[in-house]
Protein backbone atom coordinates (compact mmCIF):
# COMPACT_ATOMS: atom_id res chain seq x y z
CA UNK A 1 -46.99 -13.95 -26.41
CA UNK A 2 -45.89 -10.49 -25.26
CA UNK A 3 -43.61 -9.92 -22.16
CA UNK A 4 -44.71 -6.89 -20.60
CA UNK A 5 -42.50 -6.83 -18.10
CA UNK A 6 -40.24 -4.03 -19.40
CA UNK A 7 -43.51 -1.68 -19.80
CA UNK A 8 -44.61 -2.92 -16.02
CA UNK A 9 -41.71 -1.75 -14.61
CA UNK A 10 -40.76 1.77 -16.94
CA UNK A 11 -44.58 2.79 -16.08
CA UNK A 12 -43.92 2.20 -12.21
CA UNK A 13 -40.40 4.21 -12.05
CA UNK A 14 -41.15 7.44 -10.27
CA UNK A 15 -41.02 10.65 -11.86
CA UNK A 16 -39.01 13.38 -10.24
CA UNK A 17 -40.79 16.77 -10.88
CA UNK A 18 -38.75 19.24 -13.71
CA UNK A 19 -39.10 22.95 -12.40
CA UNK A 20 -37.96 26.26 -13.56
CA UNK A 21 -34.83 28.18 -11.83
CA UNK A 22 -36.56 30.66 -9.99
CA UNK A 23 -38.69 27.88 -8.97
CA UNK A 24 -36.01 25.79 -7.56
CA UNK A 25 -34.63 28.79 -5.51
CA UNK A 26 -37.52 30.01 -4.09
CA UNK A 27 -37.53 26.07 -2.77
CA UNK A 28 -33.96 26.31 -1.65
CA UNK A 29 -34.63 29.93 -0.07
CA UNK A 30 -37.88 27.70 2.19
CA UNK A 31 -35.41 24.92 3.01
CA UNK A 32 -34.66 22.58 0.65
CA UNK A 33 -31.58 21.27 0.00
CA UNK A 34 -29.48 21.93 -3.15
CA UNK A 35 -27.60 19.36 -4.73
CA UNK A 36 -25.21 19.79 -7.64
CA UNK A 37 -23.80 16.74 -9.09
CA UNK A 38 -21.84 18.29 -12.15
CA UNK A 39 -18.29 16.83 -12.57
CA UNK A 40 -15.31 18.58 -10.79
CA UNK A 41 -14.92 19.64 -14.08
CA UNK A 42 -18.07 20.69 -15.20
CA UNK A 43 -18.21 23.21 -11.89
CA UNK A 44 -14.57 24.22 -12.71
CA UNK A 45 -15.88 25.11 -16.24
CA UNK A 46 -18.70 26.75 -15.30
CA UNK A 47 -19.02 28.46 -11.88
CA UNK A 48 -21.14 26.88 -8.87
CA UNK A 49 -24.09 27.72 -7.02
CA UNK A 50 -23.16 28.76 -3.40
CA UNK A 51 -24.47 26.81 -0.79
CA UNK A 52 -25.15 23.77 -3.15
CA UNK A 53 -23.82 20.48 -1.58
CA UNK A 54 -21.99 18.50 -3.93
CA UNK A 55 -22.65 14.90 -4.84
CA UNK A 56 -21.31 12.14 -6.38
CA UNK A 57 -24.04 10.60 -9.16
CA UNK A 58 -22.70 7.14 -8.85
CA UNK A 59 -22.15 7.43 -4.33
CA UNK A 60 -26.30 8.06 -3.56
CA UNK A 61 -26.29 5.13 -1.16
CA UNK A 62 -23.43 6.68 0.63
CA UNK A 63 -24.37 10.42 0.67
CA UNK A 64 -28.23 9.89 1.16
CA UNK A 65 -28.49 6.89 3.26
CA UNK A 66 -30.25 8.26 6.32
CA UNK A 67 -27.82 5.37 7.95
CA UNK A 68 -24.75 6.25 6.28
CA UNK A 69 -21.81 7.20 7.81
CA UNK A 70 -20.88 9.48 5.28
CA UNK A 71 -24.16 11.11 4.46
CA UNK A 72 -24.12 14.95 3.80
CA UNK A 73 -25.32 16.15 7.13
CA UNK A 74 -27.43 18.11 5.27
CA UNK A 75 -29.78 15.63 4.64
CA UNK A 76 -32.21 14.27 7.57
CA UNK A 77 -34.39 12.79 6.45
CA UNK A 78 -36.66 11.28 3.62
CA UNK A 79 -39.01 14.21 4.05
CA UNK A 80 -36.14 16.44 3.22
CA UNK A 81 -36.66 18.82 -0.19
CA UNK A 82 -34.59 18.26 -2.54
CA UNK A 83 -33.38 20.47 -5.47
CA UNK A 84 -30.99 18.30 -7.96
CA UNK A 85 -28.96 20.73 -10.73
CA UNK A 86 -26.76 19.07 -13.12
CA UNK A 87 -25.24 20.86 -16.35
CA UNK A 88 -28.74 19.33 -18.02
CA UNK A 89 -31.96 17.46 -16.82
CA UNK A 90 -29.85 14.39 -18.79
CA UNK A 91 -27.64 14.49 -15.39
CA UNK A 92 -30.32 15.68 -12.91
CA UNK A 93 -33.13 13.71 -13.90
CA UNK A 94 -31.32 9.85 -13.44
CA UNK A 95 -30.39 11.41 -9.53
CA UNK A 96 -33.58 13.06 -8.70
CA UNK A 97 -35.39 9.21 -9.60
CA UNK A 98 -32.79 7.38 -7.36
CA UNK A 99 -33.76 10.06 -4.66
CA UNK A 100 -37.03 8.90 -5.24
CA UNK A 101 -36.34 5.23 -5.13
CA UNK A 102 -34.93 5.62 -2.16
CA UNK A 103 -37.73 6.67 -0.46
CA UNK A 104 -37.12 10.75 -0.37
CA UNK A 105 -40.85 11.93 -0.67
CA UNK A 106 -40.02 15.65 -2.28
CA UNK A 107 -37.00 16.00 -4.77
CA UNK A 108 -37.08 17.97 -8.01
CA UNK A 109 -34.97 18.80 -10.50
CA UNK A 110 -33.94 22.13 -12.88
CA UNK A 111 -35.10 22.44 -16.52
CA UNK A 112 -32.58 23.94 -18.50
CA UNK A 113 -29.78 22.76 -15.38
CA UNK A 114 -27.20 24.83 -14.06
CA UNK A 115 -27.00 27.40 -17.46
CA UNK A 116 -30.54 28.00 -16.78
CA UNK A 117 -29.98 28.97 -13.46
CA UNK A 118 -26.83 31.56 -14.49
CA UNK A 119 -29.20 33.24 -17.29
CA UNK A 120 -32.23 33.54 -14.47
CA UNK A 121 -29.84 35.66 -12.29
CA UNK A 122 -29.77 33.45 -9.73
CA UNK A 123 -26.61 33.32 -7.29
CA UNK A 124 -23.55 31.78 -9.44
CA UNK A 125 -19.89 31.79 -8.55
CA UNK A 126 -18.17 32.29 -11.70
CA UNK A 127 -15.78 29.85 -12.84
CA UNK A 128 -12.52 29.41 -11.15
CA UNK A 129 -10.20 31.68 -12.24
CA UNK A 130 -12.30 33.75 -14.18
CA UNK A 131 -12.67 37.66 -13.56
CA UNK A 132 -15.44 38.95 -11.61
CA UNK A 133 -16.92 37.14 -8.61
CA UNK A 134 -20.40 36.36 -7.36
CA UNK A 135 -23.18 36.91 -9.69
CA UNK A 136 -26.48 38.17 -8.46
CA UNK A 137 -30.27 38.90 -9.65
């Protein structure tokens, strides 16, 4: 006899949409939210995306939870858009699902992650202490 139950529930996990860059920001420019959850390091490294709130992978309950005390204020509710960028869809893809499980109705995530949206010309602080600044299409 075969247990199925494994199959059952992988086929019934939701499926956060993967979109492009300029995709994402035209989202972000109608009013979703954008949520970076790349390590301290990883935005140190690399530059951040301004106006991106950031979030802590493993703390959803706590930053998303309509009823949590420390939710980003940001977020108000389940109908909320949601753009997720990580440094790959490896990162972005595991936090755009829990979104989902949690009952947020419209979350997405970047293809290619936050290098994707550099290369695309899309607004990108650079790295701390680099030279330079801002970035912009």
């Amino acid at each position: 006899m075969t247990d199925n139950t494994d199959n059952a529930h992988a086929a019934s996990r939701l499926t956060p949409a993967l979109v492009t860059p300029v995709l994402a920001a035209a989202a972000v420019k109608g009013g979703a939210v954008l949520v970076d959850v790349r390590s301290n390091k990883g935005r140190g490294e690399n530059g951040e995306v301004p106006g991106a709130i950031v979030a802590d992978r493993h703390a959803l309950d706590e930053q998303f939870g309509l009823d949590s005390p420390t939710r980003h204020a940001a977020i108000i509710s389940l109908d909320q858009p949601i753009v997720v960028v990580c440094g790959s869809v490896a990162g972005s893809g595991p936090v755009a699902e829990g979104l989902l499980e949690r009952g947020f109705r419209n979350v997405v995530h970047i293809d290619g992650g936050f290098a994707a949206w550099k290369d695309a010309g899309l607004p990108a602080n650079e790295p701390a202490g680099a030279p330079g600044g801002e970035t912009r299409i």
